[in-house]
N, C-alpha and C. Protein backbone atom coordinates (compact mmCIF):
# COMPACT_ATOMS: atom_id res chain seq x y z
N UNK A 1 0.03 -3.56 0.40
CA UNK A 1 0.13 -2.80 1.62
C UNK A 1 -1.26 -2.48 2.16
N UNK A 2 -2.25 -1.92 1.34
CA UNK A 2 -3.17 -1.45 1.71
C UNK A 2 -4.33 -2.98 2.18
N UNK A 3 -4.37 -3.90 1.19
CA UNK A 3 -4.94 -5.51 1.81
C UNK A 3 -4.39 -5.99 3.05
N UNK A 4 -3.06 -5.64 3.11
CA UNK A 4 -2.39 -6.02 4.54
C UNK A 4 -3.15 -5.16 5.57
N UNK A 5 -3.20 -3.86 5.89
CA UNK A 5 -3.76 -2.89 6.50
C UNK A 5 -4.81 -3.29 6.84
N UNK A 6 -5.80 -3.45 6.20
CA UNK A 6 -7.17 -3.18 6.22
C UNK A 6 -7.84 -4.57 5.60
N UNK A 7 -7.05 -5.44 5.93
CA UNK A 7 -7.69 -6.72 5.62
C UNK A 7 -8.81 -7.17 4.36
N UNK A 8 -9.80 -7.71 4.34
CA UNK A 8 -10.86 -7.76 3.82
C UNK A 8 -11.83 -7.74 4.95
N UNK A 9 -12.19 -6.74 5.54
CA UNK A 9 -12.77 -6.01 5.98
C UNK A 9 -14.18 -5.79 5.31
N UNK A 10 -13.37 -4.28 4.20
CA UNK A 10 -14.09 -3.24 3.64
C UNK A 10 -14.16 -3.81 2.24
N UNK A 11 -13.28 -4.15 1.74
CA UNK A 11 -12.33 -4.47 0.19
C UNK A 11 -11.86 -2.98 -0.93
N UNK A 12 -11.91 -1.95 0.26
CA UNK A 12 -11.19 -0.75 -0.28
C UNK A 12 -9.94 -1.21 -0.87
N UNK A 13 -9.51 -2.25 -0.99
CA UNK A 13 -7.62 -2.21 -1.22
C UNK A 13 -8.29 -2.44 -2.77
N UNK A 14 -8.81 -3.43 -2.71
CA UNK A 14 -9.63 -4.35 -3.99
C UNK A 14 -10.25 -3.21 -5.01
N UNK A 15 -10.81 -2.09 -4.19
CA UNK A 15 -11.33 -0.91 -4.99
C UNK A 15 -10.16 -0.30 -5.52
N UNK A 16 -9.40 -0.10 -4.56
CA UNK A 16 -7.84 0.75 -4.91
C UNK A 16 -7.31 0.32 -6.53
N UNK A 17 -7.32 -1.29 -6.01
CA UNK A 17 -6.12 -1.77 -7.06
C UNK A 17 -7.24 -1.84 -8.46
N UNK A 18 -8.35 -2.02 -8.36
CA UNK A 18 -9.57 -1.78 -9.52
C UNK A 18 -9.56 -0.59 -10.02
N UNK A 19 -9.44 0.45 -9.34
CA UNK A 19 -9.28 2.13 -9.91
C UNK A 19 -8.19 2.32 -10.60
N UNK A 20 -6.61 2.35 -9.90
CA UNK A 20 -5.27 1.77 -10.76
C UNK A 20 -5.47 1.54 -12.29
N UNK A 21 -6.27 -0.01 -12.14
CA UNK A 21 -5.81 -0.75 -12.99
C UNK A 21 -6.73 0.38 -14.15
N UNK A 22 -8.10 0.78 -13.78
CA UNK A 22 -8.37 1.61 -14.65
C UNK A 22 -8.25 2.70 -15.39
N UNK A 23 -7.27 3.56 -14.48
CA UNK A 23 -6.41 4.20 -14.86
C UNK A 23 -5.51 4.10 -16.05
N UNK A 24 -4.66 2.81 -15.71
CA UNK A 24 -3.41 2.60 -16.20
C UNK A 24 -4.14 1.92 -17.59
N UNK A 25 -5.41 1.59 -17.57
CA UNK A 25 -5.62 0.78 -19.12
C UNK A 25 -6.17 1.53 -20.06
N UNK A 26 -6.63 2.83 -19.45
CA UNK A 26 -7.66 3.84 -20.69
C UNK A 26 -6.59 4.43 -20.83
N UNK A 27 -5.41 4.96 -19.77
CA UNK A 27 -4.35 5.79 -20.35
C UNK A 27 -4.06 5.31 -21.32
N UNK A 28 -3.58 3.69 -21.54
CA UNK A 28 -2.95 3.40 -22.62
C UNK A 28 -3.89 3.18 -23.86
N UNK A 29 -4.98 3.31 -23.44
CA UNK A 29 -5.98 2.96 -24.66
C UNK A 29 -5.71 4.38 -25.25
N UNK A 30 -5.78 5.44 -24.65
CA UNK A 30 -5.76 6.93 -25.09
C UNK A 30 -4.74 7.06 -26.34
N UNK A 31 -3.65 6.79 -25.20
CA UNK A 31 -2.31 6.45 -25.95
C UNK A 31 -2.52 5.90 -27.79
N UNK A 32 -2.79 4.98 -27.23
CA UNK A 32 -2.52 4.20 -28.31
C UNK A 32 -3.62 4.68 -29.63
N UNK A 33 -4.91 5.05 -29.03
CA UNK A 33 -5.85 5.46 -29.95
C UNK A 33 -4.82 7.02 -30.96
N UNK A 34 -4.48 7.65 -30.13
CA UNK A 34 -4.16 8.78 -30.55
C UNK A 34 -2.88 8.83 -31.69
N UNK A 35 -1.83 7.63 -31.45
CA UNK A 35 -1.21 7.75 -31.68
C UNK A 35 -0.77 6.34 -33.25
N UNK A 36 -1.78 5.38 -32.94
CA UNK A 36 -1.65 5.10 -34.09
C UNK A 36 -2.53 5.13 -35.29
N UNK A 37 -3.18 6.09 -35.55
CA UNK A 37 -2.94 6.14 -36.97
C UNK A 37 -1.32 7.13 -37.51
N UNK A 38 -1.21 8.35 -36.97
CA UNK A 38 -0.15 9.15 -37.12
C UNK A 38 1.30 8.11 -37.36
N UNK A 39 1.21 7.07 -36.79
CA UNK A 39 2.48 6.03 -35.97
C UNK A 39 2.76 5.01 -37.88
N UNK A 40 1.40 4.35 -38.26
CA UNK A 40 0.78 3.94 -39.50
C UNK A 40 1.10 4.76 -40.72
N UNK A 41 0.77 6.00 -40.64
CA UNK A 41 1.07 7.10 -42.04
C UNK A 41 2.43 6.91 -41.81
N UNK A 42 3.43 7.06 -40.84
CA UNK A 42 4.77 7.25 -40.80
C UNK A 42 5.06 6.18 -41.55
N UNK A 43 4.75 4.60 -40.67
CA UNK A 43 5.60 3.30 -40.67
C UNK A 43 5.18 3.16 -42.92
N UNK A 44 4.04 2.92 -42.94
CA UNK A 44 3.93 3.17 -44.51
C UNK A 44 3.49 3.94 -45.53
N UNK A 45 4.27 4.43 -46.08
CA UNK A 45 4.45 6.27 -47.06
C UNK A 45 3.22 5.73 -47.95
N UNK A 46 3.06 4.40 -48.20
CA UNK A 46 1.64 4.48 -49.78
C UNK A 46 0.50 4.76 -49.40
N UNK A 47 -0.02 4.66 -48.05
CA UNK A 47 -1.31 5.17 -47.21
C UNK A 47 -1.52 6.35 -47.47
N UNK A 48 -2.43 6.38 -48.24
CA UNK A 48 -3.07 8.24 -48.34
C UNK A 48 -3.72 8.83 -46.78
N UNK A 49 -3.97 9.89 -46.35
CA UNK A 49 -3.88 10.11 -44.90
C UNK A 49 -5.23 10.59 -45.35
N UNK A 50 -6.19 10.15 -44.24
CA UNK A 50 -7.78 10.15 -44.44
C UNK A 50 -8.03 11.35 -43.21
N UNK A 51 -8.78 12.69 -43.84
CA UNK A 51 -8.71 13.62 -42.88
C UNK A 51 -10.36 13.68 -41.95
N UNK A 52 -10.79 12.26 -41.58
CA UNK A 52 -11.77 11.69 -41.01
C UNK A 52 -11.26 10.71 -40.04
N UNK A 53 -10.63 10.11 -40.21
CA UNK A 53 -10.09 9.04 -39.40
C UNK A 53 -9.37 9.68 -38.41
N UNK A 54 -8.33 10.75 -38.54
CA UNK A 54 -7.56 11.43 -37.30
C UNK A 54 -8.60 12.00 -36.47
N UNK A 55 -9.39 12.72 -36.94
CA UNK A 55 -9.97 13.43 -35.64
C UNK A 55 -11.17 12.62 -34.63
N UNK A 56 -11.41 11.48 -35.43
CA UNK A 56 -12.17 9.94 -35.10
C UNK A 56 -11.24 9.47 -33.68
N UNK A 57 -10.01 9.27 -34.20
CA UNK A 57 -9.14 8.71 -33.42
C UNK A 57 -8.92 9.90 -31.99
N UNK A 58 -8.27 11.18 -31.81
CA UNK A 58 -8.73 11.89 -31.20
C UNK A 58 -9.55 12.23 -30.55
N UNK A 59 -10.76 11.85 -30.45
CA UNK A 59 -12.11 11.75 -30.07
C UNK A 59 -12.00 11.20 -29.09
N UNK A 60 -12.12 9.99 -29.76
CA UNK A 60 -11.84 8.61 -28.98
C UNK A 60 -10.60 8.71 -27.88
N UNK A 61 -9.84 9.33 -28.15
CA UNK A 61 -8.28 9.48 -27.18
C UNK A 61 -8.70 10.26 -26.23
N UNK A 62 -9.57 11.35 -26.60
CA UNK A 62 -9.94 12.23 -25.45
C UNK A 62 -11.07 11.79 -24.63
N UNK A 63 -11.84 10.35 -25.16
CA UNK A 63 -12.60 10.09 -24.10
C UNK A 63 -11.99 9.02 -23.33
N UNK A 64 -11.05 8.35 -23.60
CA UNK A 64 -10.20 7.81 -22.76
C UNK A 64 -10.20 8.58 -21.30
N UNK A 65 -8.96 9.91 -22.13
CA UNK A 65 -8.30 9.89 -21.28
C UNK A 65 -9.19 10.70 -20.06
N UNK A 66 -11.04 11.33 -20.33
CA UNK A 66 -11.66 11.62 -19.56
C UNK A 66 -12.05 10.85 -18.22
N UNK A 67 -12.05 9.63 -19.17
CA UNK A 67 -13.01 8.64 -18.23
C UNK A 67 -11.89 7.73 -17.27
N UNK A 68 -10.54 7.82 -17.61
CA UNK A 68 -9.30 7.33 -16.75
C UNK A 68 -9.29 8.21 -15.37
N UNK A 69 -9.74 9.62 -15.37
CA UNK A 69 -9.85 9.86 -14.43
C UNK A 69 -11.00 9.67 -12.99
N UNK A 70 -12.02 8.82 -13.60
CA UNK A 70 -12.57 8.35 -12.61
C UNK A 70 -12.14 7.41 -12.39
N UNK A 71 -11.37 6.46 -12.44
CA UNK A 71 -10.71 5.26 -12.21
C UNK A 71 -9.20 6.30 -10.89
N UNK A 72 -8.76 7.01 -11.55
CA UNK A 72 -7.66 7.60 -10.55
C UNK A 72 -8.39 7.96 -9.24
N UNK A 73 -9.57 8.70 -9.24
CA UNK A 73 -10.46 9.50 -8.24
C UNK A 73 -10.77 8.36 -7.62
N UNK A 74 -11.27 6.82 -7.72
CA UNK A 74 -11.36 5.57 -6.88
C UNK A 74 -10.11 5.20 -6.25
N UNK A 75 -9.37 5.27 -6.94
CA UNK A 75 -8.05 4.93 -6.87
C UNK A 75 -7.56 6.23 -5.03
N UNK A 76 -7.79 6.82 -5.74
CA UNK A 76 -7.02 8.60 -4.71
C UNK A 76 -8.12 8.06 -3.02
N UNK A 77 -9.55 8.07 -3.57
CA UNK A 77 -10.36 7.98 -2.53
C UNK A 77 -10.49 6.79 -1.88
N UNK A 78 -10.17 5.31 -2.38
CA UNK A 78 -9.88 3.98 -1.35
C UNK A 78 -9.02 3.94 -0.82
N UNK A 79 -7.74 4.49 -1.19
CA UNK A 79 -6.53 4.71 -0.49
C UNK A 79 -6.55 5.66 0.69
N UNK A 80 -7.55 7.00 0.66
CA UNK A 80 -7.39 7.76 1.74
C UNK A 80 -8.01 7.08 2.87
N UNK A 81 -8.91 6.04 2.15
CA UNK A 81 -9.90 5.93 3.20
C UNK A 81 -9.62 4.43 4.45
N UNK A 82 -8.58 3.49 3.57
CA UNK A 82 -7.91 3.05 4.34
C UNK A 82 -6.66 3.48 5.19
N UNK A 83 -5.91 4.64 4.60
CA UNK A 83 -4.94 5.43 5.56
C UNK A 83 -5.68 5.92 7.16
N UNK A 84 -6.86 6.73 6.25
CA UNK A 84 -7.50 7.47 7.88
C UNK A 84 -8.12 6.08 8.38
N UNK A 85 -8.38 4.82 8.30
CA UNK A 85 -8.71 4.00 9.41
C UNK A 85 -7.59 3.27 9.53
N UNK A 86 -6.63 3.14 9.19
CA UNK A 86 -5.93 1.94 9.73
C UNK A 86 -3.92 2.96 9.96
N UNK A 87 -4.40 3.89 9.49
CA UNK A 87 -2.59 4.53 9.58
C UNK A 87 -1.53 4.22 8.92
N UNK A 88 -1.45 3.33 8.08
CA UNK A 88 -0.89 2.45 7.27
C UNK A 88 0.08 3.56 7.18
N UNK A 89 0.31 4.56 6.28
CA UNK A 89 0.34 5.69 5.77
C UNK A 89 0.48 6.46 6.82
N UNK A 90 1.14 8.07 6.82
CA UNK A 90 1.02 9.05 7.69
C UNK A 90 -0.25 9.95 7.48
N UNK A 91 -0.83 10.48 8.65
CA UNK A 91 -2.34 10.54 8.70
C UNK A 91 -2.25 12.18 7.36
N UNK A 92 -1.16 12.37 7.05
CA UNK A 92 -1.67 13.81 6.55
C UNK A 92 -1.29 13.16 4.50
N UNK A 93 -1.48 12.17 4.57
CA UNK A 93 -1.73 11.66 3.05
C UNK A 93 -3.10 11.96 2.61
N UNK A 94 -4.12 11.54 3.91
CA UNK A 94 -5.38 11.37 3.17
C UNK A 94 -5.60 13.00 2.91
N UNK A 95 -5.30 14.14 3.33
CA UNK A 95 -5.85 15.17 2.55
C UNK A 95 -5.47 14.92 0.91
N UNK A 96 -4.74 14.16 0.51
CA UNK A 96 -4.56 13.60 -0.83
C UNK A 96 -6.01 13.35 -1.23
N UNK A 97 -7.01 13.29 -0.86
CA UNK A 97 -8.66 13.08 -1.43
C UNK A 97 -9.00 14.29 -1.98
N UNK A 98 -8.39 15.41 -1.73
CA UNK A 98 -8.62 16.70 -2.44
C UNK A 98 -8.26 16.34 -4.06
N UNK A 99 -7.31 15.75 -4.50
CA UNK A 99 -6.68 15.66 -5.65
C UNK A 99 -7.81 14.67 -6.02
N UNK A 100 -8.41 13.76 -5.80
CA UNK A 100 -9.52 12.95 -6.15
C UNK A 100 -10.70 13.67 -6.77
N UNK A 101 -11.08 14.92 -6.08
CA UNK A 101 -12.13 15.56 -6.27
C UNK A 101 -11.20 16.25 -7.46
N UNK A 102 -10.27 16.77 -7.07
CA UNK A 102 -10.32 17.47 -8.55
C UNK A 102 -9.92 16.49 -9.81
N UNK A 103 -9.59 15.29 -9.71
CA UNK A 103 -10.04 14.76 -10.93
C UNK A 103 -11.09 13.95 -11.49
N UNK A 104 -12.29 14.79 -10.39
CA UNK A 104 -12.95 13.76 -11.15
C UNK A 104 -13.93 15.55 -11.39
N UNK A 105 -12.99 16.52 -11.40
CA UNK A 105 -13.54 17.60 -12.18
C UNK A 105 -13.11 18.03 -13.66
N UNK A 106 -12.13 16.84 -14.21
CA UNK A 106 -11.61 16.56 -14.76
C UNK A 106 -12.73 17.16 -16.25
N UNK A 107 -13.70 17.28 -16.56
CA UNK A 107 -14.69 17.46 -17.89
C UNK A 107 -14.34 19.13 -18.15
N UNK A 108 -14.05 19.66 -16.86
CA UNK A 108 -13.78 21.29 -17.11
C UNK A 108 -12.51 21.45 -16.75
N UNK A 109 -11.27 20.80 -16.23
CA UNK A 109 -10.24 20.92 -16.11
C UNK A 109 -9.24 19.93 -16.57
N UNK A 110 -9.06 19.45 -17.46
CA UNK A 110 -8.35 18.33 -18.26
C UNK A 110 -6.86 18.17 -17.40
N UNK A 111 -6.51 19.40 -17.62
CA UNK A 111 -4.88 19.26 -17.35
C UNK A 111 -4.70 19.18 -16.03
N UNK A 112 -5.60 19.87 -15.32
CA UNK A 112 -5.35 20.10 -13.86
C UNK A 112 -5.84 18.57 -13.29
N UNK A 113 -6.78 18.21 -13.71
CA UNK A 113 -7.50 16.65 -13.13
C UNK A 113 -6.08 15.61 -13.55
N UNK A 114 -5.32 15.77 -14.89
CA UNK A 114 -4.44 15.13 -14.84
C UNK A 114 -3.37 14.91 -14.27
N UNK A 115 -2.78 16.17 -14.12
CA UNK A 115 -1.78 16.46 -13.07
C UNK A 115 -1.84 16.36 -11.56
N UNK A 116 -3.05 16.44 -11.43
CA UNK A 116 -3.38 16.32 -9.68
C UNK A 116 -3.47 14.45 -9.22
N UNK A 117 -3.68 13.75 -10.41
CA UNK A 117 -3.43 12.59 -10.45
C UNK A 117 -2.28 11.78 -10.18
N UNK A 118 -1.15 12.33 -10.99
CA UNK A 118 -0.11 12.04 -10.79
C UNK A 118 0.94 12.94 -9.81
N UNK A 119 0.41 14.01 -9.51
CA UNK A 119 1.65 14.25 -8.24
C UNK A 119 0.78 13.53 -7.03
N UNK A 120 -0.40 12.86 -6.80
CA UNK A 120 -0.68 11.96 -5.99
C UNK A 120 -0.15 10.73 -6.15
N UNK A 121 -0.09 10.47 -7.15
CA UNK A 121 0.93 9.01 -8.07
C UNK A 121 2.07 9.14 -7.20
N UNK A 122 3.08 10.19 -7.17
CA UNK A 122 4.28 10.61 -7.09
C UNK A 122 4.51 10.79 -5.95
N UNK A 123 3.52 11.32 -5.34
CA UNK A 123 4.01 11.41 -3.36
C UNK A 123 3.50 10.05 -3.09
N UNK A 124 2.71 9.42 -2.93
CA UNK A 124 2.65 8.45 -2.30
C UNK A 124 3.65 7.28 -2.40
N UNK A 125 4.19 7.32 -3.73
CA UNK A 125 5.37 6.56 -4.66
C UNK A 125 6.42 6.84 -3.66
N UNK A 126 6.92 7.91 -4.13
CA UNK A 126 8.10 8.77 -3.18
C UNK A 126 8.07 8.39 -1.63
N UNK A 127 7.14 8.51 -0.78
CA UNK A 127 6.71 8.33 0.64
C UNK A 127 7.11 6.66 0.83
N UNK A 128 6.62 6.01 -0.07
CA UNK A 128 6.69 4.39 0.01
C UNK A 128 8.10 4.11 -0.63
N UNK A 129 8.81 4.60 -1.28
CA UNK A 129 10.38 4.62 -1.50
C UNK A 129 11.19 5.07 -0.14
N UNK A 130 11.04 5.88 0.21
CA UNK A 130 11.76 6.58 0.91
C UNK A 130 11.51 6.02 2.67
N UNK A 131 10.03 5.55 2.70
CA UNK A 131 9.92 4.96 4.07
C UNK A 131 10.41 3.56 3.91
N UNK A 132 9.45 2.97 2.92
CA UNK A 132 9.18 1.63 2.46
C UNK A 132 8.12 1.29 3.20
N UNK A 133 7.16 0.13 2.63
CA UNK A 133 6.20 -0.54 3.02
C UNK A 133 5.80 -0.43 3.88
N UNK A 134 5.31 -0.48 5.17
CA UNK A 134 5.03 -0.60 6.44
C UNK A 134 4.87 -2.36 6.57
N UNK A 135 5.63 -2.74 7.39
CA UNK A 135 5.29 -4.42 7.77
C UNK A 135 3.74 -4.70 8.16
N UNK A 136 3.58 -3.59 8.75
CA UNK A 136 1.96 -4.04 9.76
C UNK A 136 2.22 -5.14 10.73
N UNK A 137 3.75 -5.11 11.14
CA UNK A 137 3.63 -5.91 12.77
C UNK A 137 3.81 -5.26 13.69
């Protein structure tokens, strides 16, 4: 939608779908860091549980899931910025760039940078369900 809009122009769509994707791959790196060793002690009982390795793993999960939010904040801010030039979108999405800034305040606000991520996830989702696509003819 947003390449349709705004052509290659700018290559904001290209930034868009680059921020996304960054998003969506440290989340799961987070994910996954965090969750398998715990996932490992379960699946096999003879593993003695190493009280170095969990909080290793943790670490690591929490810098994931820090640094996913600058990937959302590209993500929040190429999208506004093709709405306010091309309309694609209804013009009162792009105050959605507020939620950008706050996640990329994300180092002092974890939960709030996360959440402001995804109810931007969620309206724009919702808006594009409920309108659908815009043709751009």
């Amino acid at each position: 939608m947003l390449r349709r809009a705004d052509g290659d122009r700018t290559g904001l769509a290209g930034t868009a779908l680059a921020g996304g994707i960054v998003f969506a791959t440290l989340t799961a790196a987070g994910f996954t860091a965090e969750v398998a060793y715990p996932a490992t002690l379960m699946r096999f009982d003879e593993l003695p549980f190493d009280d170095q390795i969990a909080p290793l793993l943790l670490t690591i999960a929490s810098w994931f899931y820090h640094y996913c939010q600058v990937g959302t904040a590209v993500m929040i801010f190429a999208t506004s910025l093709v709405v306010w030039r091309t309309e694609v979108l209804p013009r009162w999405t792009v105050v959605g760039a507020i939620l950008g800034v706050v996640a990329l305040l994300h180092t002092w606000f974890p939960l709030t940078a996360a959440l402001s991520g995804l109810v931007w996830i969620g309206v724009i989702g919702l808006l594009l369900a409920i309108r659908g696509a815009p043709t751009g003819e």
